[in-house]
N, C-alpha and C. Protein backbone atom coordinates (compact mmCIF):
# COMPACT_ATOMS: atom_id res chain seq x y z
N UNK A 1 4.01 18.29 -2.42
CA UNK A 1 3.77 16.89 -2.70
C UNK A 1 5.09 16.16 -2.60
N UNK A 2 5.04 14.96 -2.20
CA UNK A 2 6.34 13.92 -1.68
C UNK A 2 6.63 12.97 -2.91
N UNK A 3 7.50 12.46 -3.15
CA UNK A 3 7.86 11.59 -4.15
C UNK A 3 8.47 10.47 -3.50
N UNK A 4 7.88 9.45 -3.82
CA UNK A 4 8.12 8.24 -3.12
C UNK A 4 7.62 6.77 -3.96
N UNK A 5 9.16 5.86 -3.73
CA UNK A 5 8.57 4.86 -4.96
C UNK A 5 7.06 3.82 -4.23
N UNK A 6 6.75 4.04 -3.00
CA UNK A 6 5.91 3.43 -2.48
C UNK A 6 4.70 4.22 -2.81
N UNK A 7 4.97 5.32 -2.76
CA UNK A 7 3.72 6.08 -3.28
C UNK A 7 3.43 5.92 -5.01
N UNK A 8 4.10 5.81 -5.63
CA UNK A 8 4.31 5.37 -7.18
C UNK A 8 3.97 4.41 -7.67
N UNK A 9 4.44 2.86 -6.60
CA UNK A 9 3.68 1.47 -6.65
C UNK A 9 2.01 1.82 -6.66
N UNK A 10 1.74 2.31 -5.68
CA UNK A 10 0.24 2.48 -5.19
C UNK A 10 -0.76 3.20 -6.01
N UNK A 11 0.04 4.44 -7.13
CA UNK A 11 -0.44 4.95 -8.15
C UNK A 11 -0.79 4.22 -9.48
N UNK A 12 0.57 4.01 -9.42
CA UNK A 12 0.47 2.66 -10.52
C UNK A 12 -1.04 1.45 -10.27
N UNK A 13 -0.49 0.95 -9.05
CA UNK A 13 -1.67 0.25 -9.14
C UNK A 13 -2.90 0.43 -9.27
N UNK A 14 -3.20 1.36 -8.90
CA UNK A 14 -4.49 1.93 -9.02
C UNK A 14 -5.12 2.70 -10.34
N UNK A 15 -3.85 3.13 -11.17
CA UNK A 15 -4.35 3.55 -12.66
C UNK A 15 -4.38 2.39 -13.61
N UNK A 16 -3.47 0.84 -13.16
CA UNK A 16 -3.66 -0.09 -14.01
C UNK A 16 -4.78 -1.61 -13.83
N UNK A 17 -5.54 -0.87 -12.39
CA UNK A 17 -6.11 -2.31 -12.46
C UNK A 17 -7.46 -2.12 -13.47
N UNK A 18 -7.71 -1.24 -13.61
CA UNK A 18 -8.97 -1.06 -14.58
C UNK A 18 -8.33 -2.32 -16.48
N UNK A 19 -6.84 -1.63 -16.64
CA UNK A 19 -6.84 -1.52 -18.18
C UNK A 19 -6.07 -3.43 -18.12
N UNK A 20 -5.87 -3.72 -16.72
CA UNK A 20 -5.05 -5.26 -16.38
C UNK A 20 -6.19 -5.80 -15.19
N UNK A 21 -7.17 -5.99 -15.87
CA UNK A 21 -8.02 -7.01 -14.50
C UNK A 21 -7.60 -8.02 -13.78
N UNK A 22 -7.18 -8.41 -13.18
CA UNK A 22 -7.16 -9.76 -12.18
C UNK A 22 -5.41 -9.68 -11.90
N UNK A 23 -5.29 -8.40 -12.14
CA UNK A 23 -3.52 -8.69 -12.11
C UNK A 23 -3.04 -8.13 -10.91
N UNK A 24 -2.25 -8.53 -10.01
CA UNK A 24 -1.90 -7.91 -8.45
C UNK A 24 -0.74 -7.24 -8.70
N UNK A 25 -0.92 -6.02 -8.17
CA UNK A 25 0.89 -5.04 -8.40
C UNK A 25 1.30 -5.12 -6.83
N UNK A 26 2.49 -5.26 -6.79
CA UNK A 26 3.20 -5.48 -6.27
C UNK A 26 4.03 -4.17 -5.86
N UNK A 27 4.67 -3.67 -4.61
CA UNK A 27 6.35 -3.15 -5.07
C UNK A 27 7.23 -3.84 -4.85
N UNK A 28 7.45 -4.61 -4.67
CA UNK A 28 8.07 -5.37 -4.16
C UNK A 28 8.58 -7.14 -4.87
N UNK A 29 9.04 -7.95 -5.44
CA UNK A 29 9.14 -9.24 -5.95
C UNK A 29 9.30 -9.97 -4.66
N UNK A 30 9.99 -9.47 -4.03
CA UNK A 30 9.94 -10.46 -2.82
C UNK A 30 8.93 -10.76 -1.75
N UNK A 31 7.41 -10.32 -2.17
CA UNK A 31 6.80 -10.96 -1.18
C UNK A 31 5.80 -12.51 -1.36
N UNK A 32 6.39 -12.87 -0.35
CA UNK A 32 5.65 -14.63 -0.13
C UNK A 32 4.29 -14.59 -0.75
N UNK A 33 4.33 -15.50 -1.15
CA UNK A 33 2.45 -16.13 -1.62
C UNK A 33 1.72 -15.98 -2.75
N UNK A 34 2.53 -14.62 -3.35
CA UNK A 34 1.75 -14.13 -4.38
C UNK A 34 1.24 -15.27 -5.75
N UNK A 35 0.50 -15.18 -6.24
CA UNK A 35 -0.40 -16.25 -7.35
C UNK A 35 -0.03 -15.48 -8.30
N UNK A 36 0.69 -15.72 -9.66
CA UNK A 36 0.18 -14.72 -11.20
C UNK A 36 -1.62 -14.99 -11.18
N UNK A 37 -1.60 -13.76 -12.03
CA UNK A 37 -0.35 -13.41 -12.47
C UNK A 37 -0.78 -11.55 -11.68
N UNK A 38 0.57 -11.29 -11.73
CA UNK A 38 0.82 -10.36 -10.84
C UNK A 38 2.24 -9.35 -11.39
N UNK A 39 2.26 -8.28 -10.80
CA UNK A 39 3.20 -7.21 -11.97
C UNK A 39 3.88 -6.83 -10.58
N UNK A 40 5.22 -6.49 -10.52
CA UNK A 40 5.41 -5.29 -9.84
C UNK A 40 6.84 -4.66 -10.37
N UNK A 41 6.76 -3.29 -9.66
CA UNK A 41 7.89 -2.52 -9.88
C UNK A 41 9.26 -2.18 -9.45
N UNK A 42 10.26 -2.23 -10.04
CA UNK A 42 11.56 -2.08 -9.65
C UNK A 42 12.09 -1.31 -10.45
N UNK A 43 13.00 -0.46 -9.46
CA UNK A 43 14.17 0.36 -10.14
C UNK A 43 15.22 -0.45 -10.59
N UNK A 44 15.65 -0.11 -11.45
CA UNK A 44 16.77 -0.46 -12.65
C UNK A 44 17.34 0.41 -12.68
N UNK A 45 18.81 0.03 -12.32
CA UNK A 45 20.18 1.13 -12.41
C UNK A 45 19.74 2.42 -11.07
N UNK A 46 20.87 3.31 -12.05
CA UNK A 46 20.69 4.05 -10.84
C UNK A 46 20.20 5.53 -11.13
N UNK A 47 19.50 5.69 -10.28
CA UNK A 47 18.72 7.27 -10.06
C UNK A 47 19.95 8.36 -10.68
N UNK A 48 19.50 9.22 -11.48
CA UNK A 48 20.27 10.58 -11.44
C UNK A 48 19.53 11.94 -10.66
N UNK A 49 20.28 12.82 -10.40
CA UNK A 49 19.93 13.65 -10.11
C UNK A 49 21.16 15.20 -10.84
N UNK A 50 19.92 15.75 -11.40
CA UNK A 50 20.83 17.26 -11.91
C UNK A 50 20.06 18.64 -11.97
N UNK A 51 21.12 19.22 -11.41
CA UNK A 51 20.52 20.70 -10.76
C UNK A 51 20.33 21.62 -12.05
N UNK A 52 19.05 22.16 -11.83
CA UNK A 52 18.64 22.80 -12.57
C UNK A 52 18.81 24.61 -11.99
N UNK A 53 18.46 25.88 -12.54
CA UNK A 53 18.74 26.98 -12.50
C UNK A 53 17.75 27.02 -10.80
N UNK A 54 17.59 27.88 -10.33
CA UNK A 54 16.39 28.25 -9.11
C UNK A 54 16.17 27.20 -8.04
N UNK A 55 17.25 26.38 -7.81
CA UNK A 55 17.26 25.67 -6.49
C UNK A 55 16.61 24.35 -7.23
N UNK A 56 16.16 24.22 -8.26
CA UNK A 56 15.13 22.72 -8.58
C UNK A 56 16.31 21.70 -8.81
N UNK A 57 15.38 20.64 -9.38
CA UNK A 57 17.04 19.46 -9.46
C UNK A 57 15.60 18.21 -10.58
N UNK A 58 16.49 18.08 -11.60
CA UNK A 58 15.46 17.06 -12.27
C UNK A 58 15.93 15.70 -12.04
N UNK A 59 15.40 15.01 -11.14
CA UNK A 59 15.48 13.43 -10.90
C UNK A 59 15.05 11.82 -11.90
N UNK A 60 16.00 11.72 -12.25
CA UNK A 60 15.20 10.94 -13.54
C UNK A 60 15.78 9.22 -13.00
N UNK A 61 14.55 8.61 -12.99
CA UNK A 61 14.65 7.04 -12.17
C UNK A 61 14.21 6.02 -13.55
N UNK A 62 14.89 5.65 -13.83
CA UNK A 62 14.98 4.21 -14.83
C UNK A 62 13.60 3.01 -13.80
N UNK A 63 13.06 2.70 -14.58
CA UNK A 63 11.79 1.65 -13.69
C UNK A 63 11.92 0.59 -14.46
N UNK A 64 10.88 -0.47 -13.63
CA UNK A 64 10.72 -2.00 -14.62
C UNK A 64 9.50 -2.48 -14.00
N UNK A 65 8.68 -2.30 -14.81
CA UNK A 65 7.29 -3.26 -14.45
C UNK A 65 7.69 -4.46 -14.97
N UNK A 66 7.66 -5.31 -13.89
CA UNK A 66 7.57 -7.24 -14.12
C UNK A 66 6.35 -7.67 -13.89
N UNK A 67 5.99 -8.38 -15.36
CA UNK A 67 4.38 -8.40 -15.21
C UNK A 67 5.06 -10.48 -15.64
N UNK A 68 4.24 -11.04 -14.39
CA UNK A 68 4.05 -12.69 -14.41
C UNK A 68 3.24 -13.60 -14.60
N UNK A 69 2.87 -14.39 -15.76
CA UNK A 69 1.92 -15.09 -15.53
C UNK A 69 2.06 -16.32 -15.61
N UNK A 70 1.73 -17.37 -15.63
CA UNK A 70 1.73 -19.22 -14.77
C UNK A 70 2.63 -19.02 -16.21
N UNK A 71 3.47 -19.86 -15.66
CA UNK A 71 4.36 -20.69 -16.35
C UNK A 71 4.05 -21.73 -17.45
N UNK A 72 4.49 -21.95 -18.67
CA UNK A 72 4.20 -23.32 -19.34
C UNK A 72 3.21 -23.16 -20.14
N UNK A 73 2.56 -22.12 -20.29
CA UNK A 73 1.04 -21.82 -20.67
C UNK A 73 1.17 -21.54 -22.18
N UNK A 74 0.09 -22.57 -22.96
CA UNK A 74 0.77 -22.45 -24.25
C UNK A 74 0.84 -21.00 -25.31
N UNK A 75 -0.33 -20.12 -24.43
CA UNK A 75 0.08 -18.93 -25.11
C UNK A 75 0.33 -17.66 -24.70
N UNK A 76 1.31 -18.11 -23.25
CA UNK A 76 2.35 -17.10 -22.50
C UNK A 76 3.27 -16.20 -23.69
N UNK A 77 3.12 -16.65 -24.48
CA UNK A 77 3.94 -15.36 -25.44
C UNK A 77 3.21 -13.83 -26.19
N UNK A 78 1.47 -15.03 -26.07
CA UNK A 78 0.64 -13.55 -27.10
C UNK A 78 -0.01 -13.18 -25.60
N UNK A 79 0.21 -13.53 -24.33
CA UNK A 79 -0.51 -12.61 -23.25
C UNK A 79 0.99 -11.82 -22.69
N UNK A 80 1.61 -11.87 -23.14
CA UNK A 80 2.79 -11.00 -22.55
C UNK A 80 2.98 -9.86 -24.24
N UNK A 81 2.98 -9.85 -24.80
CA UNK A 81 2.42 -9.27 -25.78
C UNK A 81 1.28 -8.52 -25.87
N UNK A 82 0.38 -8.98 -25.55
CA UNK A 82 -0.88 -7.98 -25.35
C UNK A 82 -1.24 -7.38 -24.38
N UNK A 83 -0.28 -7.55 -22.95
CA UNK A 83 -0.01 -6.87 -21.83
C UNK A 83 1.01 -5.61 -22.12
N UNK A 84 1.97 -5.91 -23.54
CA UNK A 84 2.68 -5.12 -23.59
C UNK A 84 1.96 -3.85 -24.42
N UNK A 85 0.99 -3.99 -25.01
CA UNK A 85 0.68 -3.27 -26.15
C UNK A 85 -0.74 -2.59 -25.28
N UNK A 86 -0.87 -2.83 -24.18
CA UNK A 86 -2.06 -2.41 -23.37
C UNK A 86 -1.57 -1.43 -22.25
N UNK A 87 0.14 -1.61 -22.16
CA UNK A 87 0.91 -0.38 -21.04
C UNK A 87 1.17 0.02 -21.82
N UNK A 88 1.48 -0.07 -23.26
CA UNK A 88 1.98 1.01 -24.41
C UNK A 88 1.02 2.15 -24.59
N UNK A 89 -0.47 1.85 -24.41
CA UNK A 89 -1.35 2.64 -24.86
C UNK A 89 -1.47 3.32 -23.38
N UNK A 90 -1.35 3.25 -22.50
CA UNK A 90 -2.26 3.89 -21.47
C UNK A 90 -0.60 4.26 -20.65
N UNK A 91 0.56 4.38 -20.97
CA UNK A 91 1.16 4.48 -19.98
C UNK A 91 1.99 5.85 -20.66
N UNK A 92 1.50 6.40 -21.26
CA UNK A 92 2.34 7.67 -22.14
C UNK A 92 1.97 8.70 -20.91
N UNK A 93 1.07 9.23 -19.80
CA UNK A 93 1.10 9.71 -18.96
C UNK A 93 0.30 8.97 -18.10
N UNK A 94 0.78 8.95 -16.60
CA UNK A 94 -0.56 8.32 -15.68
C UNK A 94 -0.81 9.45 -14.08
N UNK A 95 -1.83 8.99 -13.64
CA UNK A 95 -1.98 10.06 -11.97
C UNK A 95 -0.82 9.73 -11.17
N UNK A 96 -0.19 10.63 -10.11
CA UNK A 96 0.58 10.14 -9.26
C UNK A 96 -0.04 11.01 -7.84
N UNK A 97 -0.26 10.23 -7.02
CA UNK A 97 -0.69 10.91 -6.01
C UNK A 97 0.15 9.85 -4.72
N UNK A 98 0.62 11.09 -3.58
CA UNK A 98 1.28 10.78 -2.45
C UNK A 98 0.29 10.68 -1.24
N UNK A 99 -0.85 10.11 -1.68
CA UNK A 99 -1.74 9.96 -0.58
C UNK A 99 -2.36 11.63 0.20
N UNK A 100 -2.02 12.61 0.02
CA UNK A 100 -2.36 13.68 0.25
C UNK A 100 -3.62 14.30 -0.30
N UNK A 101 -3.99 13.69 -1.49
CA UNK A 101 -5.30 13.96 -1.85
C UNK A 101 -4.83 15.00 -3.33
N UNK A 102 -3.81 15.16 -3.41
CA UNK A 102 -3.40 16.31 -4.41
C UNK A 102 -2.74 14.98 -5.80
N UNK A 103 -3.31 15.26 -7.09
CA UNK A 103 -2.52 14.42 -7.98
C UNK A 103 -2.16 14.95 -9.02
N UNK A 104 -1.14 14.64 -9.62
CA UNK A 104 0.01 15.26 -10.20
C UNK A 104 -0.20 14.13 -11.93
N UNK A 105 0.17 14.39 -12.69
CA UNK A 105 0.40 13.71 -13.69
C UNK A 105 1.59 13.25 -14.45
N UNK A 106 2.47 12.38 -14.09
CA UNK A 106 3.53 11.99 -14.47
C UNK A 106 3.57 11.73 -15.76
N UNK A 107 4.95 11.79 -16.67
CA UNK A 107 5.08 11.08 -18.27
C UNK A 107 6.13 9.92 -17.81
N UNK A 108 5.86 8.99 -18.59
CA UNK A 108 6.31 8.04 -18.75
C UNK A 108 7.60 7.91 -20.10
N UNK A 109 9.19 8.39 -20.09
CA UNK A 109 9.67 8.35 -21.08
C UNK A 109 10.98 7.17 -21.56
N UNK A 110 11.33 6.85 -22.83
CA UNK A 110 11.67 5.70 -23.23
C UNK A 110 11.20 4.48 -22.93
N UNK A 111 10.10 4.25 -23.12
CA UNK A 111 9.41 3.34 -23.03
C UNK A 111 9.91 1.64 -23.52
N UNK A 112 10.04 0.83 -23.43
CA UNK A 112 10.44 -0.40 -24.19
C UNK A 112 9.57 -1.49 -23.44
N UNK A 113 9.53 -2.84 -23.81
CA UNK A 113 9.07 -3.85 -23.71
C UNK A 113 10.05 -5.08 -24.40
N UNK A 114 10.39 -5.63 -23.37
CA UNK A 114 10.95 -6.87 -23.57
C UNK A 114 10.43 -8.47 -22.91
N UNK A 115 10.49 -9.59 -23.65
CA UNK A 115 10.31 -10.64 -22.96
C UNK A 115 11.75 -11.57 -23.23
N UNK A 116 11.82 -12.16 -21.87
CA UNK A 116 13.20 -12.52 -21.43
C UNK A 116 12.50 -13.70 -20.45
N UNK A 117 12.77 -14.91 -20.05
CA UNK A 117 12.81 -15.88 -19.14
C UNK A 117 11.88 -16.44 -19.03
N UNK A 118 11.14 -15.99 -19.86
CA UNK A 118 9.41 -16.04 -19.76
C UNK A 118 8.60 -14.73 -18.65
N UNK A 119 8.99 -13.64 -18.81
CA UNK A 119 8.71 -12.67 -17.83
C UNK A 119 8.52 -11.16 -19.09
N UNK A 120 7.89 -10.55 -18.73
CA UNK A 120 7.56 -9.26 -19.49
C UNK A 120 8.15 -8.34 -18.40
N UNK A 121 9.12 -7.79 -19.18
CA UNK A 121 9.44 -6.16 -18.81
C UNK A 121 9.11 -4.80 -19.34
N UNK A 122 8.56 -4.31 -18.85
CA UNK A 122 7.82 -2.79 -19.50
C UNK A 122 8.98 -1.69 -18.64
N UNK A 123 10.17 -1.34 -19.75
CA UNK A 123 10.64 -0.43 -18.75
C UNK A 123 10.52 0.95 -19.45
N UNK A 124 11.13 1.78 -18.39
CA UNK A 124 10.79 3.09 -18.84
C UNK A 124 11.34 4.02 -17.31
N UNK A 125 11.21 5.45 -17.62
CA UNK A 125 12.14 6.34 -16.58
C UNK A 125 11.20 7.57 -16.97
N UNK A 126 11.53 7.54 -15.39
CA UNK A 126 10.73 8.87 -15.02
C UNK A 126 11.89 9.83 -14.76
N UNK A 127 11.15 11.35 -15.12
CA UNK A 127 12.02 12.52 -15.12
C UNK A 127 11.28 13.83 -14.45
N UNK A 128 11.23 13.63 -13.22
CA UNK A 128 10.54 14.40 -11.73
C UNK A 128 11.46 15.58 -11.54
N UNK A 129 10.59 16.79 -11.91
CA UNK A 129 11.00 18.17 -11.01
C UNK A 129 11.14 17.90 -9.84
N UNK A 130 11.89 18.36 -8.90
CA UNK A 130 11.90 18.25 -7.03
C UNK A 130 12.55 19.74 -6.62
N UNK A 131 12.02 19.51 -5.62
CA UNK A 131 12.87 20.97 -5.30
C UNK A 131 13.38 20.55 -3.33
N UNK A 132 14.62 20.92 -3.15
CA UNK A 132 14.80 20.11 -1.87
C UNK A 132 14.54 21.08 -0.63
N UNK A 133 13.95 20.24 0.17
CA UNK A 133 13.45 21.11 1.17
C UNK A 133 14.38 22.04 2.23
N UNK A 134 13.84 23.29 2.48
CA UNK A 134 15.04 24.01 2.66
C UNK A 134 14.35 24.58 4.00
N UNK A 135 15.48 24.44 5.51
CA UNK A 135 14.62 24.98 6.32
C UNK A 135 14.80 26.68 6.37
N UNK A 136 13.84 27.41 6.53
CA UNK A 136 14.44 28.72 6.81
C UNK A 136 14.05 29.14 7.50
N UNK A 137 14.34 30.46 8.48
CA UNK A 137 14.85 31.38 8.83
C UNK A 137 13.83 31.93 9.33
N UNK A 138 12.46 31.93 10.44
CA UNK A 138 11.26 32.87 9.57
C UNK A 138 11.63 34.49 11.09
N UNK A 139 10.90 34.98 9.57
CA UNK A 139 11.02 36.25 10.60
C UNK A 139 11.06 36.44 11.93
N UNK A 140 11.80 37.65 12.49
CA UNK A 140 12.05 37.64 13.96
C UNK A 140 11.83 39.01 14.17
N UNK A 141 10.87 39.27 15.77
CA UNK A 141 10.90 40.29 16.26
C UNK A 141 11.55 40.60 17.27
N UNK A 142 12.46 41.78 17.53
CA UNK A 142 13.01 42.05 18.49
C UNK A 142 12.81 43.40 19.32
N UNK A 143 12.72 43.10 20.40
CA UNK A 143 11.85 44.10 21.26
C UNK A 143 13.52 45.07 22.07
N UNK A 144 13.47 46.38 21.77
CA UNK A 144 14.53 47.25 22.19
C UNK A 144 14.13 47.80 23.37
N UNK A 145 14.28 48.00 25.10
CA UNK A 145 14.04 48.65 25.34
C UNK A 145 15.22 50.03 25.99
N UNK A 146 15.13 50.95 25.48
CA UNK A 146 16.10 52.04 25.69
C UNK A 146 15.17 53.39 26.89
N UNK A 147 15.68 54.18 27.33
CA UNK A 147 15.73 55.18 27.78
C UNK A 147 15.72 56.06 27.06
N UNK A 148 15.40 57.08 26.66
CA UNK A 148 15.66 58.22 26.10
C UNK A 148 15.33 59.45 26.92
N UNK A 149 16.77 59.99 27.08
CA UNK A 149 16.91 61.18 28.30
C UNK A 149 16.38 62.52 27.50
N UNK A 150 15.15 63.47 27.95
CA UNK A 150 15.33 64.41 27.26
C UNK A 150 15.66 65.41 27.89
């Protein structure tokens, strides 16, 4: 299975539109047109990576769901609030699937929620086993042909 934050957007979206109705995920902030209210995901800071015993390596990625809704709205504070307390409950593990048909179950750890600018941040970091792909070697036959004088 592949790990990919495009594949992660697409998981995400798909485990949260049930528990966030009418809300569009995004990966991306920068695309044109979008209407709130609408969420999407970004990495925050920077990726680690550390090698573990047997070739593995645990990858741990800091995230930020930006969840948006209309501006000015007199009770943009208790719907960013109850958006927060609705990824609190359902985001302690979710599916992750790379489009392959195989799904995996990710945890979701350090969780927080902040509102800042008028914008909800749900962040949190993922901490992914990987193992890096290694080409090898595959067996070889070799054909001898000799003489043998008797």
């Amino acid at each position: 299975m592949n790990f990919t934050l495009t594949a992660l957007a697409e998981s995400l979206a798909a485990y949260l539109a049930p528990v966030l109705p009418g809300v569009q995920m995004l990966e991306d902030p920068a695309q044109q047109g979008v209407q709130p209210p609408c969420m999407f995901i970004q990495q925050r800071g920077e990726s680690r990576i550390t090698a573990l015993p047997g070739g593995y390596f645990q990858r741990t990625i800091p995230l930020d769901l930006t969840y948006l809704q209309e501006y000015n709205l007199s009770d943009l504070r208790q719907r960013y609030n109850a958006a927060a307390e609705t990824l609190d409950f359902c985001m302690d593990t979710f599916p992750y699937s790379d489009g392959s048909g195989e799904t995996k179950l990710l945890r979701a750890y350090d969780r927080t929620a902040d509102i800042d600018d008028e914008v909800l941040h749900y962040k949190f970091e993922l901490r992914v086993f990987v193992e890096k792909p290694v080409e090898t070697v595959k067996m070889q036959t070799q054909t001898v042909n000799q003489k043998v004088d008797t």
